[in-house]
C-alpha atoms as a PDB file:
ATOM      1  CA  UNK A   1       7.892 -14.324  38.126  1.00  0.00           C
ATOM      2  CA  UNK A   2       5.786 -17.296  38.441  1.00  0.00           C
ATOM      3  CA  UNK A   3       2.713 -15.356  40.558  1.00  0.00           C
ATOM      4  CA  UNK A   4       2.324 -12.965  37.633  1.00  0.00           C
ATOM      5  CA  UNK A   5       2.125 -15.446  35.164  1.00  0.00           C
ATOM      6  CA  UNK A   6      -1.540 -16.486  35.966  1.00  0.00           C
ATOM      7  CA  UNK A   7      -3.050 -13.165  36.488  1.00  0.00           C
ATOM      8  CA  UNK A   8      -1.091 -12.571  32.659  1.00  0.00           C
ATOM      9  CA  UNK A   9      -2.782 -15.353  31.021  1.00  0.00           C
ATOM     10  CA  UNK A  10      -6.290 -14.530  32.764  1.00  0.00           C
ATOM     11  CA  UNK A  11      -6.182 -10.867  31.122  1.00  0.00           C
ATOM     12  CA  UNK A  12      -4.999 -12.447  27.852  1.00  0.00           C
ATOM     13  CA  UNK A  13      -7.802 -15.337  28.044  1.00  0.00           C
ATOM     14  CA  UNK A  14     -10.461 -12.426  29.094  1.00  0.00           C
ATOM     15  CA  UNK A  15      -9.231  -9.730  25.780  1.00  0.00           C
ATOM     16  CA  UNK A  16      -9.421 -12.834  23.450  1.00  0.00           C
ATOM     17  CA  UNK A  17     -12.750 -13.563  24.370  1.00  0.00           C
ATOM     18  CA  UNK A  18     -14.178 -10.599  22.778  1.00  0.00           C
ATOM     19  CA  UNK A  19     -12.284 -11.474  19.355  1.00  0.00           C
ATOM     20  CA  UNK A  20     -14.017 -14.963  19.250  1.00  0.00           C
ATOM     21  CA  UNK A  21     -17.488 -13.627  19.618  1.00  0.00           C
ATOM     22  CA  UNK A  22     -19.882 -15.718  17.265  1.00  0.00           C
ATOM     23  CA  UNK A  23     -18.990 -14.010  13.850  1.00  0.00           C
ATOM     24  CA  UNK A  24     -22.764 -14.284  12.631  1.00  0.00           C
ATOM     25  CA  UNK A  25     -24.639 -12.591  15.051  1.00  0.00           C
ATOM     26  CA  UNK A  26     -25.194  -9.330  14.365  1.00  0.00           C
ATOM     27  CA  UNK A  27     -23.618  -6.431  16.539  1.00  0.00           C
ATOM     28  CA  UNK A  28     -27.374  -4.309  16.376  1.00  0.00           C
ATOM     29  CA  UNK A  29     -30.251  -4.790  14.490  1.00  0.00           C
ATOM     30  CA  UNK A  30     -32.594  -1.827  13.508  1.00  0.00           C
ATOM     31  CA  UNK A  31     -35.944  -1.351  12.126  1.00  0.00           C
ATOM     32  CA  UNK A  32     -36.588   1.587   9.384  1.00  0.00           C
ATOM     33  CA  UNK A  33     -39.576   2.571   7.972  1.00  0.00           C
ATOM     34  CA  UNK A  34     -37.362   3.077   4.375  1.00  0.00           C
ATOM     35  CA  UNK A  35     -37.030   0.555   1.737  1.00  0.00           C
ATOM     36  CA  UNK A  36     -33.543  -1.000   1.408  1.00  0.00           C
ATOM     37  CA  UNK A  37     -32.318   0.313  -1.873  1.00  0.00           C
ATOM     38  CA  UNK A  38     -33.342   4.240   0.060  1.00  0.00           C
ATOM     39  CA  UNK A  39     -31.677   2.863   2.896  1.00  0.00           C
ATOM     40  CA  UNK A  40     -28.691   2.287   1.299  1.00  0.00           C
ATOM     41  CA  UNK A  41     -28.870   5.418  -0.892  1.00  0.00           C
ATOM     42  CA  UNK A  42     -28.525   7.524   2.658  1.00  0.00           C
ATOM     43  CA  UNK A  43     -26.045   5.622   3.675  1.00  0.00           C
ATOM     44  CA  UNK A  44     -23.648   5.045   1.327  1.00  0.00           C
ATOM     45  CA  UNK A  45     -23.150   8.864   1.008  1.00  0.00           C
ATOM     46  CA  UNK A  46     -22.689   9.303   4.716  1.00  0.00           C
ATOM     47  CA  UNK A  47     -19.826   6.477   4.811  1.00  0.00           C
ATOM     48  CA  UNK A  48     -18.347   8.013   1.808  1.00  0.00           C
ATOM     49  CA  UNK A  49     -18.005  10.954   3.975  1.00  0.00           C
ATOM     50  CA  UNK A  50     -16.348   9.436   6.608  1.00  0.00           C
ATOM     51  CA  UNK A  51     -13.030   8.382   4.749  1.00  0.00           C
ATOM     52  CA  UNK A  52     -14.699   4.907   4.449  1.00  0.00           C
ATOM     53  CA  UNK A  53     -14.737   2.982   1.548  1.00  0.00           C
ATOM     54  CA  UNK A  54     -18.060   0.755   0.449  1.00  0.00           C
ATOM     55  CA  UNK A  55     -19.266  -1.630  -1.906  1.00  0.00           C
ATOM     56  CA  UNK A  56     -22.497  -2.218  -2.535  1.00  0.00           C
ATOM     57  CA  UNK A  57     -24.135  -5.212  -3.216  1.00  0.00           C
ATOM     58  CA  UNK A  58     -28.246  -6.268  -3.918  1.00  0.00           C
ATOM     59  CA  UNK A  59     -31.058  -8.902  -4.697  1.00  0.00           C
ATOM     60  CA  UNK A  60     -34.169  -8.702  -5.378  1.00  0.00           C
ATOM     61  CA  UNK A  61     -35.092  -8.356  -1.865  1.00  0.00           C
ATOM     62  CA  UNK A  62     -32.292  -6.567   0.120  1.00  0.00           C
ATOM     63  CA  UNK A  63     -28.847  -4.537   0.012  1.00  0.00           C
ATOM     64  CA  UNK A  64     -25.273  -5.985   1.357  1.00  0.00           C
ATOM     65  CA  UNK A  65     -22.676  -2.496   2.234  1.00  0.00           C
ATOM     66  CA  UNK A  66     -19.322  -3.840   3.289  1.00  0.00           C
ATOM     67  CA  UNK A  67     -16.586  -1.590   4.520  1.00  0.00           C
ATOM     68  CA  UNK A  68     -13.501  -3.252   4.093  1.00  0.00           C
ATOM     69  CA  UNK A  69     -10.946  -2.787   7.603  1.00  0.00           C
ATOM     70  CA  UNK A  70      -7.502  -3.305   7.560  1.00  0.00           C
ATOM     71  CA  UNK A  71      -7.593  -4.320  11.407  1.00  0.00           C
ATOM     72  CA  UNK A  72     -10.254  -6.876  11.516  1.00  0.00           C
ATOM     73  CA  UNK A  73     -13.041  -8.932   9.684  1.00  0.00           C
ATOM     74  CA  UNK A  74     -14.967  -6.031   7.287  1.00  0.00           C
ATOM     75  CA  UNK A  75     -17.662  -4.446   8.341  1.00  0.00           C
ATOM     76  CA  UNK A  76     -20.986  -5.261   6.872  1.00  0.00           C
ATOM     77  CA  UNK A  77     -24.459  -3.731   6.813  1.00  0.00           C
ATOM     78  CA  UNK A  78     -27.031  -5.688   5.367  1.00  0.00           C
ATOM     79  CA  UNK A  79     -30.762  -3.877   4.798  1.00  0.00           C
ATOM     80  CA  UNK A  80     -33.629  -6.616   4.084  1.00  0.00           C
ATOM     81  CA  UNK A  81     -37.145  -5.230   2.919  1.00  0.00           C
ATOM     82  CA  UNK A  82     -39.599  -6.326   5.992  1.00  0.00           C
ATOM     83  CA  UNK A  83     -43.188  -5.153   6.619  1.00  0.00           C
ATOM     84  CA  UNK A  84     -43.371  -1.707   7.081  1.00  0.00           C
ATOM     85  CA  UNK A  85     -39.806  -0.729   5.730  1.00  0.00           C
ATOM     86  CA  UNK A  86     -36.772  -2.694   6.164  1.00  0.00           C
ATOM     87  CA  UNK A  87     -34.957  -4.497   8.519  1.00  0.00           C
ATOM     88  CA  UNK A  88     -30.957  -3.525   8.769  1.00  0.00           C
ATOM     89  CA  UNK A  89     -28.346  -6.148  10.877  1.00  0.00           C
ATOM     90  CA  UNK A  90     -24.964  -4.431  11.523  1.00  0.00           C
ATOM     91  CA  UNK A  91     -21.635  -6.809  11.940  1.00  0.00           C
ATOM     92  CA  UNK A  92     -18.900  -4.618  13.054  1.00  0.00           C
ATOM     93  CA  UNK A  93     -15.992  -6.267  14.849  1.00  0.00           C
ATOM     94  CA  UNK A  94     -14.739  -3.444  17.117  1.00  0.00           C
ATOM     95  CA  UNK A  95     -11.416  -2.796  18.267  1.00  0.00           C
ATOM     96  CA  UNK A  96     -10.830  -3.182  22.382  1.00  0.00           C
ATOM     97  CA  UNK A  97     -10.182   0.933  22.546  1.00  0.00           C
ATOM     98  CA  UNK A  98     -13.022   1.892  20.245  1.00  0.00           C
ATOM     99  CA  UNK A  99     -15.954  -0.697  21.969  1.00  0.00           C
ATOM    100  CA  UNK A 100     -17.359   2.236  24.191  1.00  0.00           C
ATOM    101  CA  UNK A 101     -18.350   5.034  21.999  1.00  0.00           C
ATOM    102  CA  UNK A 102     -20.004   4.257  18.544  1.00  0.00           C
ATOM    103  CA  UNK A 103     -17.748   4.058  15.529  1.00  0.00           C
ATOM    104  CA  UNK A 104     -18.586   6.709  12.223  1.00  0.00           C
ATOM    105  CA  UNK A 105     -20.119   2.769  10.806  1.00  0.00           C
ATOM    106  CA  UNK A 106     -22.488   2.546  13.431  1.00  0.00           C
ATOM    107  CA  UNK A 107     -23.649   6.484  13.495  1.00  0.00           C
ATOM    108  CA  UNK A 108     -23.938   6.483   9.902  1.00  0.00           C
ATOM    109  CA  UNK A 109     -26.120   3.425  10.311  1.00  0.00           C
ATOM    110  CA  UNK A 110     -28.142   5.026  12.901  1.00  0.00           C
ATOM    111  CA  UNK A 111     -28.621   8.199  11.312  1.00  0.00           C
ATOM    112  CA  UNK A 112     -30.424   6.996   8.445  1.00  0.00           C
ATOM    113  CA  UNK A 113     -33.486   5.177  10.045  1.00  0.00           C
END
């Protein structure tokens, strides 16, 4: 019992480590030659259409979306007006089974650049 005990606690220490990732760094960043508020009028649409449910937030100079999850930390896409277009950081806290393909957040993200 005793020799699987370590390896146990190594796999558990190893699968934690991805839940305790700095919770301020965005998970991609993306550069768009839109605006924020047409940024966010793609995308809002598109996550609508996905089953997901966001709220929409803005300033004078940028747009929050936040997706709330019932498995982790929401999911939040924030779209800042930069030279150019807009700048767009993505925090998404994935799941261990979901990390290797992109999530309907991320695509719907992606597809409105």
């Amino acid at each position: 019992m005793r020799p699987l005990f370590f390896p146990a606690m190594a796999i558990a220490t190893l699968t934690l480590t991805g839940c305790a990732s700095a919770p301020n760094d965005p998970t991609l960043t993306l550069q768009t030659h839109k605006t924020p508020a047409q940024y966010a009028e793609c995308v809002v649409p598109k996550l609508q259409g996905s089953a997901l449910h966001p709220t929409v937030s803005q300033t004078q100079r940028s747009y929050r979306i936040v997706v709330p999850s019932k498995v982790a930390a929401d999911n939040v896409l924030e779209a800042y007006k930069a030279q150019g277009g807009g700048k767009v950081f993505l925090y998404e806290r994935h799941l261990l089974a979901s990390s290797f393909v992109p999530s309907s957040f991320e695509r719907a993200a992606q597809e409105c650049l």
